[in-house]
PDB file of N, CA and C in Angstrom:
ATOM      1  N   UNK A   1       0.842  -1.189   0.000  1.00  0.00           N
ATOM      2  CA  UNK A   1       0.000   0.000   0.000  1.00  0.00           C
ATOM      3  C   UNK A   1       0.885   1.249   0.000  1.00  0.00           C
ATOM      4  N   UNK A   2       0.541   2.269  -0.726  1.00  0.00           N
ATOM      5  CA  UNK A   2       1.186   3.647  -0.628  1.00  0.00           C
ATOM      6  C   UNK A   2       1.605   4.303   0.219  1.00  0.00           C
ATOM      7  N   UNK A   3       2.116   5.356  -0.005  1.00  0.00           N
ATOM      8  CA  UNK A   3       2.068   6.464   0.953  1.00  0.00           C
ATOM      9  C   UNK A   3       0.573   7.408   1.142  1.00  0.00           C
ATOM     10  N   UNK A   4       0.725   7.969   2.602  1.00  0.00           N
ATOM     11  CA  UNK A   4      -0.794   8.330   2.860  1.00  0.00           C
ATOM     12  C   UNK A   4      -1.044   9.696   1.618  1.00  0.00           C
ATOM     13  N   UNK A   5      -1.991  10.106   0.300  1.00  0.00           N
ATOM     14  CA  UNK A   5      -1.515  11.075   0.050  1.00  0.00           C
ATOM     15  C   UNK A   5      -1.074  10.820  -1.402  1.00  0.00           C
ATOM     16  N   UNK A   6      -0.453   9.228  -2.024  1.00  0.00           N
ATOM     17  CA  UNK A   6      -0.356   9.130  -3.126  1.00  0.00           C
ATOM     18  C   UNK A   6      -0.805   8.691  -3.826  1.00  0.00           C
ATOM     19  N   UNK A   7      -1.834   8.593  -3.770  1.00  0.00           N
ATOM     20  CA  UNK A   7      -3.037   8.097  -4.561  1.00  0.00           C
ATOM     21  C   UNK A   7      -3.332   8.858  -5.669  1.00  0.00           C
ATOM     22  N   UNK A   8      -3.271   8.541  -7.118  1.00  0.00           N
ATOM     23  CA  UNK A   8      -3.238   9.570  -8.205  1.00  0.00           C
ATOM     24  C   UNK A   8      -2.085  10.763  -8.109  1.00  0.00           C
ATOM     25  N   UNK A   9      -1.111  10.811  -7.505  1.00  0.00           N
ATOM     26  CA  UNK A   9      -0.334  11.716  -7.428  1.00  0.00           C
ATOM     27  C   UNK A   9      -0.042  12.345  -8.792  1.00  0.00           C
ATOM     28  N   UNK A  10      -0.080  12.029 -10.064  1.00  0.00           N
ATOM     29  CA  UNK A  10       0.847  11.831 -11.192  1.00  0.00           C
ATOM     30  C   UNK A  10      -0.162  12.723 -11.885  1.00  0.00           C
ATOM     31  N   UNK A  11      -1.541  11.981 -11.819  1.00  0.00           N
ATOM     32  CA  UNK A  11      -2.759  12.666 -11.914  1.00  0.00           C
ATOM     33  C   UNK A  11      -3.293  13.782 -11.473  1.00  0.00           C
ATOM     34  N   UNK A  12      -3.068  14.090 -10.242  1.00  0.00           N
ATOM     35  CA  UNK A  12      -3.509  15.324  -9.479  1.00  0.00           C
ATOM     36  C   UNK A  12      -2.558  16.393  -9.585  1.00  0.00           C
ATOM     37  N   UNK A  13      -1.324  16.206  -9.837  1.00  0.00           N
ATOM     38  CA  UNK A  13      -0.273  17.208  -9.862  1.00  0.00           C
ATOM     39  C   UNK A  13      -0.846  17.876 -11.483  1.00  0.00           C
ATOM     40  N   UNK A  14      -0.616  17.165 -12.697  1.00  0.00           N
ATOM     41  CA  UNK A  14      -0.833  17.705 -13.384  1.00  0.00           C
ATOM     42  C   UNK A  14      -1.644  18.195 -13.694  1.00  0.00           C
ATOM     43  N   UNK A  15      -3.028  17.830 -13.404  1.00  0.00           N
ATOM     44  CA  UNK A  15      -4.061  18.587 -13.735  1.00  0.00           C
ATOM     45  C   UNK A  15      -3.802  20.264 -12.960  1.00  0.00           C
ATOM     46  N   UNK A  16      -3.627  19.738 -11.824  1.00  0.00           N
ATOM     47  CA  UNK A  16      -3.488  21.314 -10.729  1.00  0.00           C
ATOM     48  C   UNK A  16      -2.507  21.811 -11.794  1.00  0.00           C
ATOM     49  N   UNK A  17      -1.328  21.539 -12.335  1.00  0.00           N
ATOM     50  CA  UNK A  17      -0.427  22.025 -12.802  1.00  0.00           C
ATOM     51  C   UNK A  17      -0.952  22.929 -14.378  1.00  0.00           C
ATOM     52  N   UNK A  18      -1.924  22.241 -15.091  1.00  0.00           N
ATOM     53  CA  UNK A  18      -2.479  22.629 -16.240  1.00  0.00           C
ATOM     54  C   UNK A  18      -3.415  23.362 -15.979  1.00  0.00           C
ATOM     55  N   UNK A  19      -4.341  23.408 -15.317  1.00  0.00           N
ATOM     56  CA  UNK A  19      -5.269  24.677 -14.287  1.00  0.00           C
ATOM     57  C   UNK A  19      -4.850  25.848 -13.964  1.00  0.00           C
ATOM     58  N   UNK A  20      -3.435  26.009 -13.822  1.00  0.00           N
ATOM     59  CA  UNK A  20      -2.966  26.963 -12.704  1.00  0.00           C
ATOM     60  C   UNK A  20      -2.644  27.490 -14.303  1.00  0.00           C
ATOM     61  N   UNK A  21      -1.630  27.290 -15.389  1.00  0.00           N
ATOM     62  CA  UNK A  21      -1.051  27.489 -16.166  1.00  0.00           C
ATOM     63  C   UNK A  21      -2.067  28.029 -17.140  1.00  0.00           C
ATOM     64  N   UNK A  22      -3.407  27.544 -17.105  1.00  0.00           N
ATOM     65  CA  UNK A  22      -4.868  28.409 -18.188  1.00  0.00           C
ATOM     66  C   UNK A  22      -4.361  29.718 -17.468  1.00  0.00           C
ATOM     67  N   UNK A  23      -5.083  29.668 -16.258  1.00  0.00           N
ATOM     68  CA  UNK A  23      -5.712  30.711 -15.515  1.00  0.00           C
ATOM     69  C   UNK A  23      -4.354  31.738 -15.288  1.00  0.00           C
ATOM     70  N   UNK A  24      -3.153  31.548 -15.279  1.00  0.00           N
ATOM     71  CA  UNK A  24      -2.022  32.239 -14.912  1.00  0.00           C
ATOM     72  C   UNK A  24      -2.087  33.344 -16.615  1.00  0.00           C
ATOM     73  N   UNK A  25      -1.991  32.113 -17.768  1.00  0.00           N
ATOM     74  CA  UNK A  25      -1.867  32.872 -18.937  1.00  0.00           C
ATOM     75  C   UNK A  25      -2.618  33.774 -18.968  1.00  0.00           C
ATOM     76  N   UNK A  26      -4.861  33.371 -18.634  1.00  0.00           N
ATOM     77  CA  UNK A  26      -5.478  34.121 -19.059  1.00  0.00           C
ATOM     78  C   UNK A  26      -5.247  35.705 -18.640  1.00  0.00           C
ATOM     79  N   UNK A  27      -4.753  35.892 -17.458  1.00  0.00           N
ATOM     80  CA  UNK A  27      -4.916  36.710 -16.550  1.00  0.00           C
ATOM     81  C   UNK A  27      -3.455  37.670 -17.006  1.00  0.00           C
ATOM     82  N   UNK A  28      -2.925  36.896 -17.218  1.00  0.00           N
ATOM     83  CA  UNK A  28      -1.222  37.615 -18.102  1.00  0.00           C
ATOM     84  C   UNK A  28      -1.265  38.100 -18.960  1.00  0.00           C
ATOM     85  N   UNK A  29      -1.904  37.949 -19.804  1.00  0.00           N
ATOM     86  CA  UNK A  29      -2.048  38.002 -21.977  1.00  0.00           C
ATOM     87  C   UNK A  29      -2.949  39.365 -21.472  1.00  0.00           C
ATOM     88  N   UNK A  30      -3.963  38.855 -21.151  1.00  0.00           N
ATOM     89  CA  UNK A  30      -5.286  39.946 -21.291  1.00  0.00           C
ATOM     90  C   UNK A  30      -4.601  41.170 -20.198  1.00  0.00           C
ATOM     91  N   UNK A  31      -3.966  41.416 -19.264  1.00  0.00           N
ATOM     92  CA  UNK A  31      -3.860  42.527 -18.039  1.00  0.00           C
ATOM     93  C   UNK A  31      -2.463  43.336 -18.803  1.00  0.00           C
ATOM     94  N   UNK A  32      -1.269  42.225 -19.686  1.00  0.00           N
ATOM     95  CA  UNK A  32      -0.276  42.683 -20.313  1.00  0.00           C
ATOM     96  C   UNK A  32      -0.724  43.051 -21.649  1.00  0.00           C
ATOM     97  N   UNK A  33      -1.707  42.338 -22.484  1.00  0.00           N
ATOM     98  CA  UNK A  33      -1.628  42.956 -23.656  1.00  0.00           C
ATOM     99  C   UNK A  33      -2.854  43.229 -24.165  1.00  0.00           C
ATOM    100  N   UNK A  34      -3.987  43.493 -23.459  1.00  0.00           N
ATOM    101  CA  UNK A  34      -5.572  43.272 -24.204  1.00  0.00           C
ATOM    102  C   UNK A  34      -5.278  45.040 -24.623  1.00  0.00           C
ATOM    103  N   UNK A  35      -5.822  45.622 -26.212  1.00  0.00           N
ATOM    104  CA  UNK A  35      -5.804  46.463 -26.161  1.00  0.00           C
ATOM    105  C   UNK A  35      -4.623  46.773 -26.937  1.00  0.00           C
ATOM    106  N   UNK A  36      -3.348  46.380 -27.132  1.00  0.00           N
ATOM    107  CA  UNK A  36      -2.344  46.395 -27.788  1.00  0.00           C
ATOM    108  C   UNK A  36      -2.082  45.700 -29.287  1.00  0.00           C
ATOM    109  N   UNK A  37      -2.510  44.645 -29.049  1.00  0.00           N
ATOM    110  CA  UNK A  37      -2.850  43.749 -30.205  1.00  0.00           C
ATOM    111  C   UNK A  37      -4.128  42.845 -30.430  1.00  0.00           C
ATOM    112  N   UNK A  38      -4.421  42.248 -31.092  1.00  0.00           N
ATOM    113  CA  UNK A  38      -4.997  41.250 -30.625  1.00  0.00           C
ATOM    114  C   UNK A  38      -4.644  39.800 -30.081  1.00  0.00           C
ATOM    115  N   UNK A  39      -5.246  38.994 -29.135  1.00  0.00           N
ATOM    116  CA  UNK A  39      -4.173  38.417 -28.380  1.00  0.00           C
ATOM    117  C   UNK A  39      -4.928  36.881 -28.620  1.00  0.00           C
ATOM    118  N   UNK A  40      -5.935  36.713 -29.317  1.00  0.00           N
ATOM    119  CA  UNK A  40      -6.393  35.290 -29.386  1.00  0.00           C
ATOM    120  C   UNK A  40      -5.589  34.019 -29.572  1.00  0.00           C
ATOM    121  N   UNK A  41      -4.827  34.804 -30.710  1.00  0.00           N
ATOM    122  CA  UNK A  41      -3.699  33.805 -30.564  1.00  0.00           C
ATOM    123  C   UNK A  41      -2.742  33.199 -29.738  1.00  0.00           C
ATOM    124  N   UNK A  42      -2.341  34.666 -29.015  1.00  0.00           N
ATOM    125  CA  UNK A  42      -1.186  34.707 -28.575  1.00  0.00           C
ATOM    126  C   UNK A  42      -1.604  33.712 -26.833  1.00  0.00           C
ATOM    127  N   UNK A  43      -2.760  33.845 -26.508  1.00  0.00           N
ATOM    128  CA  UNK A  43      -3.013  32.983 -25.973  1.00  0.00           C
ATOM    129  C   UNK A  43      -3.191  31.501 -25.963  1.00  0.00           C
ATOM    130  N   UNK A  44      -4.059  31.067 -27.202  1.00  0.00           N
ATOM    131  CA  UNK A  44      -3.573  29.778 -27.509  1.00  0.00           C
ATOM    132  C   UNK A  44      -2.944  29.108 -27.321  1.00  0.00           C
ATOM    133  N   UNK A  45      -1.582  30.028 -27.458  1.00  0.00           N
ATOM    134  CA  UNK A  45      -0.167  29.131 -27.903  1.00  0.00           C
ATOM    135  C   UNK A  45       0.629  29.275 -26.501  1.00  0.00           C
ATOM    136  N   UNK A  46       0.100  30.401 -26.152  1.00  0.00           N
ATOM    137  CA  UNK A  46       1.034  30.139 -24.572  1.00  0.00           C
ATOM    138  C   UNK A  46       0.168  29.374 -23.843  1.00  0.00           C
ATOM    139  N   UNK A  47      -0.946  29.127 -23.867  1.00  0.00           N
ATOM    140  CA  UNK A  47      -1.746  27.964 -23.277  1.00  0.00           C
ATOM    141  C   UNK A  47      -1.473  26.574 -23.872  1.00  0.00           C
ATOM    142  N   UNK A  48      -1.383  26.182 -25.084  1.00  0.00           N
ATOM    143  CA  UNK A  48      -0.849  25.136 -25.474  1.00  0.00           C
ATOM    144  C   UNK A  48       0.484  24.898 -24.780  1.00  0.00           C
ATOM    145  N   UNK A  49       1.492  25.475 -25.175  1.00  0.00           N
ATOM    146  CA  UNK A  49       2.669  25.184 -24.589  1.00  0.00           C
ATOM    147  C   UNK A  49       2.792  25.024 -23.543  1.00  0.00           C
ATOM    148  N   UNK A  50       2.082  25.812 -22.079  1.00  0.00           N
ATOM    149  CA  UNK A  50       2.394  26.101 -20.983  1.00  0.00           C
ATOM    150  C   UNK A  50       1.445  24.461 -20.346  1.00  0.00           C
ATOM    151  N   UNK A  51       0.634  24.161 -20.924  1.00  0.00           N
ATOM    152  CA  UNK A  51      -0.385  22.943 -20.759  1.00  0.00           C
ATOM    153  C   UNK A  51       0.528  21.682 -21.108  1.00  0.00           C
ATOM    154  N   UNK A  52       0.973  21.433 -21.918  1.00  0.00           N
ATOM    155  CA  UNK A  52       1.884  20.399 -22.545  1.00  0.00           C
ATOM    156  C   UNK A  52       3.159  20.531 -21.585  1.00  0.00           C
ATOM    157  N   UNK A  53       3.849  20.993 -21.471  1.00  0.00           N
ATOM    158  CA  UNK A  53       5.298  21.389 -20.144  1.00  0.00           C
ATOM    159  C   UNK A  53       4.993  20.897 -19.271  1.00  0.00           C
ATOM    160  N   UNK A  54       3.755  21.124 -18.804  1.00  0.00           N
ATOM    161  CA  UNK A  54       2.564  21.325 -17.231  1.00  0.00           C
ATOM    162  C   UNK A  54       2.729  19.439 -17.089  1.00  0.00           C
ATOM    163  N   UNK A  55       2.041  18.475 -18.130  1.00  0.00           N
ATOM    164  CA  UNK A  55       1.783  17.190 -17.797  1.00  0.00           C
ATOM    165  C   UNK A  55       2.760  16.917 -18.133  1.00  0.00           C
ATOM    166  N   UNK A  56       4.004  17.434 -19.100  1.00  0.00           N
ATOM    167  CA  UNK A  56       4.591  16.184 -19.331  1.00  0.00           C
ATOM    168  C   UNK A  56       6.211  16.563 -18.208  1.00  0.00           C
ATOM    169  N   UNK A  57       6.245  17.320 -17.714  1.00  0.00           N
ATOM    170  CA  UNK A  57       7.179  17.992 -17.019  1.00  0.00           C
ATOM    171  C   UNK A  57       7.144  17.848 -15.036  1.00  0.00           C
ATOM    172  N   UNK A  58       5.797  18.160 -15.115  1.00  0.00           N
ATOM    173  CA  UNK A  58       5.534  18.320 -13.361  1.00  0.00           C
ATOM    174  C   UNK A  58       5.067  17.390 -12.742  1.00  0.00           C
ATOM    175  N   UNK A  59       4.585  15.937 -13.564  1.00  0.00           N
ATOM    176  CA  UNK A  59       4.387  14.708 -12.521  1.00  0.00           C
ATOM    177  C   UNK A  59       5.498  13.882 -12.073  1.00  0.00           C
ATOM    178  N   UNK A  60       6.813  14.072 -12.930  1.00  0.00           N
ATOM    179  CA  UNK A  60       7.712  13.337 -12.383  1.00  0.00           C
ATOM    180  C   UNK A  60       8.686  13.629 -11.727  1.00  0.00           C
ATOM    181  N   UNK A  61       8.340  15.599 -11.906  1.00  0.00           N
ATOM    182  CA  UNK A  61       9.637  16.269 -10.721  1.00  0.00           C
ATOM    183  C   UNK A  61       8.796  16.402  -9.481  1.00  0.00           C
ATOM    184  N   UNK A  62       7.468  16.254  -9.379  1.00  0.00           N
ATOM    185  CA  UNK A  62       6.873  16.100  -7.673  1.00  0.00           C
ATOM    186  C   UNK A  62       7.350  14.560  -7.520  1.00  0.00           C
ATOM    187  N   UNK A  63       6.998  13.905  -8.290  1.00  0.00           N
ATOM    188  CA  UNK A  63       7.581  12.279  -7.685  1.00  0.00           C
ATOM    189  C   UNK A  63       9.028  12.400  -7.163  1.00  0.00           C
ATOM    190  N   UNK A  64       9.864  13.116  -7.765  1.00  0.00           N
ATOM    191  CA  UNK A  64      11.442  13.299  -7.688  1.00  0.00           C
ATOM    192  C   UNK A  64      11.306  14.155  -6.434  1.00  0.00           C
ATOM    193  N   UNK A  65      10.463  15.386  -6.013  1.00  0.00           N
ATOM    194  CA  UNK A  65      10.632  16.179  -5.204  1.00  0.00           C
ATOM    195  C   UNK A  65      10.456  15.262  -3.977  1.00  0.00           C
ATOM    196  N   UNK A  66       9.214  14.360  -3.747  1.00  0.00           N
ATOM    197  CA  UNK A  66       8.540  13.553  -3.035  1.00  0.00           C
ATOM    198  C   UNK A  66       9.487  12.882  -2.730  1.00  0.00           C
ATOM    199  N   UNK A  67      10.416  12.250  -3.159  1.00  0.00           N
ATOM    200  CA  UNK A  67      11.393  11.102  -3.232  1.00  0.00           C
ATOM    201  C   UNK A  67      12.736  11.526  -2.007  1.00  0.00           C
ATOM    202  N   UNK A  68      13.048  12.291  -2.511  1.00  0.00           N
ATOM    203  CA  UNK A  68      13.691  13.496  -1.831  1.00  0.00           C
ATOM    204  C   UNK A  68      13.665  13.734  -0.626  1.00  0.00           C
ATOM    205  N   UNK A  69      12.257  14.427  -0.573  1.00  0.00           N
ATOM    206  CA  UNK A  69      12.109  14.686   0.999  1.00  0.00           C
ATOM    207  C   UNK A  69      11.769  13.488   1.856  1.00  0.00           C
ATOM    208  N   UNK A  70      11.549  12.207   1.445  1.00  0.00           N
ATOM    209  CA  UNK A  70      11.405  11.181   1.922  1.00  0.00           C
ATOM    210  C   UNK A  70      12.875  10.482   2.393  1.00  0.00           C
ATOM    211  N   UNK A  71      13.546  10.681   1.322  1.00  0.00           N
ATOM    212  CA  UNK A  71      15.080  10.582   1.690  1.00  0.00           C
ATOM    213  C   UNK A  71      15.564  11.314   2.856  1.00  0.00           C
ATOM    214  N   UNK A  72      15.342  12.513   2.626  1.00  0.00           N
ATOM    215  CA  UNK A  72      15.977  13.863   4.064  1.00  0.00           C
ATOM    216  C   UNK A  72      15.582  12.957   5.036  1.00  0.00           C
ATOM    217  N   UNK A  73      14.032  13.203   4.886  1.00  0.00           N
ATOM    218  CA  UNK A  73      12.786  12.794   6.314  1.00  0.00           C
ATOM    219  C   UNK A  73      13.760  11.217   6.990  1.00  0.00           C
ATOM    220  N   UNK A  74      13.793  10.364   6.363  1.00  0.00           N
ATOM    221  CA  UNK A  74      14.468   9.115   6.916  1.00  0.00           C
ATOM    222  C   UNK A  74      15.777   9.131   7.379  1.00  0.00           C
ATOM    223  N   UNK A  75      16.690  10.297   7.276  1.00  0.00           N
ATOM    224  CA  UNK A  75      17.882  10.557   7.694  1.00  0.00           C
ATOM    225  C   UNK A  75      17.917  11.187   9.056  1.00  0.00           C
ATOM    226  N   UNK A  76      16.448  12.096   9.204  1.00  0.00           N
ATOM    227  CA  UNK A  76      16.656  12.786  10.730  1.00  0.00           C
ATOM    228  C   UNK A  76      15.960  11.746  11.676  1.00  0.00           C
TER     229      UNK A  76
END
């Protein structure tokens, strides 16, 4: 059985991770550039990109982070 807490870890990180990364862009694009250009695009693509990084990037450096402090934690 797991650790208390890792249940879907891999799953839950990224989604939080792709959530945070909409809502970070929407709020960035539109407050930095609404009004300057048009930004439909320019959102898209930093939402695409920033979404794709998000899952394929941040479930295995919390596993690595997790790993880690489990390491420290068993040393003190």
């Amino acid at each position: 059985k797991g650790q208390e807490g890792e249940t879907l870890l891999w799953l839950r990180s990224g989604v939080a991770s792709a959530l945070s990364q909409i809502v970070d862009t929407l709020i960035f694009i539109s407050v930095a550039f609404y009004g300057v250009f048009p930004i439909g695009e320019l959102l898209l693509g930093q939402m695409l990109a920033k979404v794709v990084l998000s899952v394929i990037l941040v479930p295995p450096l919390i596993y690595a982070f997790v790993a880690l402090g489990r390491r420290l934690d068993s040393k003190s």
